[in-house]
Protein backbone atom coordinates (compact mmCIF):
# COMPACT_ATOMS: atom_id res chain seq x y z
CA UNK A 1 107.29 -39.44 -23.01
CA UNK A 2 110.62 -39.18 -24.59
CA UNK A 3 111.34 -37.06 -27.50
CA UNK A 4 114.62 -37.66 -29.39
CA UNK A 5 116.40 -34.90 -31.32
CA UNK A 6 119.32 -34.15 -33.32
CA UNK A 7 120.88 -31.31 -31.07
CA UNK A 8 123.80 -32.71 -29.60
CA UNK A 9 125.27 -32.38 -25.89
CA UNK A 10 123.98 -34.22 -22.91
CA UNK A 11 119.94 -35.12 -22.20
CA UNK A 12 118.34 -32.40 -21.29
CA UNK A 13 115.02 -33.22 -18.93
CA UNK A 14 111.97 -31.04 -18.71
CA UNK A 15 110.23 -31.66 -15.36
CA UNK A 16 106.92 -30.15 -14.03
CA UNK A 17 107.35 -26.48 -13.09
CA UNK A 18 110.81 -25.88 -15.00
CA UNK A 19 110.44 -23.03 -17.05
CA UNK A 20 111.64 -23.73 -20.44
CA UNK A 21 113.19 -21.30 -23.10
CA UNK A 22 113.40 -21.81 -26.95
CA UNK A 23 114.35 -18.55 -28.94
CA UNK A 24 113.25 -19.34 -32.73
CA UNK A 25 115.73 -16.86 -34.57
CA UNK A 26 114.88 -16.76 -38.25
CA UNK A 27 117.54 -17.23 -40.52
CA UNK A 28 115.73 -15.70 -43.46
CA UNK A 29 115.79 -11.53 -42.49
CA UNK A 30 116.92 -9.90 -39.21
CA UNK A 31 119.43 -12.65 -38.45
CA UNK A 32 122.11 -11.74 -35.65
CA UNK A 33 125.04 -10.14 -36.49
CA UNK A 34 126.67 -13.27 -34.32
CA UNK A 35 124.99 -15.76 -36.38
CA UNK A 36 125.48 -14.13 -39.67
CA UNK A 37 129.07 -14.48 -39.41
CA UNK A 38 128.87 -18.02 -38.00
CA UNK A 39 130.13 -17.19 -34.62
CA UNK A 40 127.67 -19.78 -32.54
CA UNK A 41 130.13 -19.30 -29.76
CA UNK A 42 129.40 -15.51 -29.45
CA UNK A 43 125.88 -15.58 -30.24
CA UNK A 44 125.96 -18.28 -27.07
CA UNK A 45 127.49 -16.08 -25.19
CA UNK A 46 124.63 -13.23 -26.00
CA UNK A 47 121.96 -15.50 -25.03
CA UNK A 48 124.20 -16.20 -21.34
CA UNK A 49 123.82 -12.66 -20.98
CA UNK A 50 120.54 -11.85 -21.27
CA UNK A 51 119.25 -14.90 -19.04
CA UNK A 52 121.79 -13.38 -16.59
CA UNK A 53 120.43 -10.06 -17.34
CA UNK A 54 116.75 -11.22 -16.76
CA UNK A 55 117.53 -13.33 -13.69
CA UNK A 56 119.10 -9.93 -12.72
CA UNK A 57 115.61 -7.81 -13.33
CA UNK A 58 114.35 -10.39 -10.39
CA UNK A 59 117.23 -10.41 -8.09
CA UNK A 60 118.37 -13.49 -8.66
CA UNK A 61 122.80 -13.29 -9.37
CA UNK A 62 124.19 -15.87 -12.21
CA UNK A 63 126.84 -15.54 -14.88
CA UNK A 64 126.87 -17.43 -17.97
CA UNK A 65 129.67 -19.63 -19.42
CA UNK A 66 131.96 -20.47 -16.32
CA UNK A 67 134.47 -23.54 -15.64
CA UNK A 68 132.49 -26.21 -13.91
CA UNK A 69 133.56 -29.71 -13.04
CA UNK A 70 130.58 -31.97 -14.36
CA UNK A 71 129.35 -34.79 -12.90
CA UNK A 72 131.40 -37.79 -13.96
CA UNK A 73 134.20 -35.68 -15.43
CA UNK A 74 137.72 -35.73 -13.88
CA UNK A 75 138.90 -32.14 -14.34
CA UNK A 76 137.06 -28.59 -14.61
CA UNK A 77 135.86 -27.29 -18.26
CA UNK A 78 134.89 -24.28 -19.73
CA UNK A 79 130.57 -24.73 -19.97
CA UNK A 80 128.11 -23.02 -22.09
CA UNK A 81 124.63 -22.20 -19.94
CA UNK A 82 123.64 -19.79 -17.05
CA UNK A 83 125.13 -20.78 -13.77
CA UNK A 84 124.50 -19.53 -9.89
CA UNK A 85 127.80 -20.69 -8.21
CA UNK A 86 127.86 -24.76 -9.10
CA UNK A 87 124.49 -25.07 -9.81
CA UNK A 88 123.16 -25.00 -13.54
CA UNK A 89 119.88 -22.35 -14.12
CA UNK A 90 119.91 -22.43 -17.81
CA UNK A 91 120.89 -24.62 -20.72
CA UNK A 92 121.61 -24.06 -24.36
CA UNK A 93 121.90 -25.85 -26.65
CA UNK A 94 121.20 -25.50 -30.74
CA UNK A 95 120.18 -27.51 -33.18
C-alpha cells in the first residue's frame, strides 16, 4: 500500500526488515530547547547525533548531515540524515 503525507522531501520507502524510527516529541510540556526556539535545523542535527551515537553503542561508524551528491543531482549538497560513507542509514524528515 501507499500512504501519502504532508511531510515534504523525497519518497521515503519502508521495505520488509528496515527498521523504522518515529520520535513523537510533544509540543505541549517538555518540548526541546531546539524546538522551542524554532531551530528545526539544530534539533535535526540532535537527532543525527544520537542515531550516530546508537549505531556507535553497536559498532557500526556513521556521521549525520554530510555533503552527498544525490542521485540525479549534478553537484554535491549539504544532506540532513545519518550516513556511513555514501550510503544513507537514516532519514529524517518532519512533518
Amino acid at each position: 500500500d501507499t500512504i501519502e503525507v504532508n511531510r515534504g522531501g523525497r519518497a521515503t520507502y519502508h521495505g520488509p526488515s528496515q527498521i523504522v524510527f518515529y520520535p513523537l516529541v510533544s509540543v505541549a510540556e517538555g518540548v526541546p530547547k531546539k524546538i522551542k526556539d524554532r531551530d528545526l535545523h539544530g534539533f535535526f542535527r540532535e537527532l543525527e547525533l544520537t542515531i550516530v551515537d546508537s549505531l556507535q553503542e553497536i559498532g557500526i561508524s556513521s556521521q549525520g548531515h554530510t555533503v552527498q551528491k544525490q542521485v540525479g543531482e549534478a553537484e554535491e549538497q549539504e544532506a540532513t540524515g545519518v550516513w556511513i560513507g555514501s550510503q544513507k542509514i537514516a532519514a529524517i524528515g518532519i512533518a
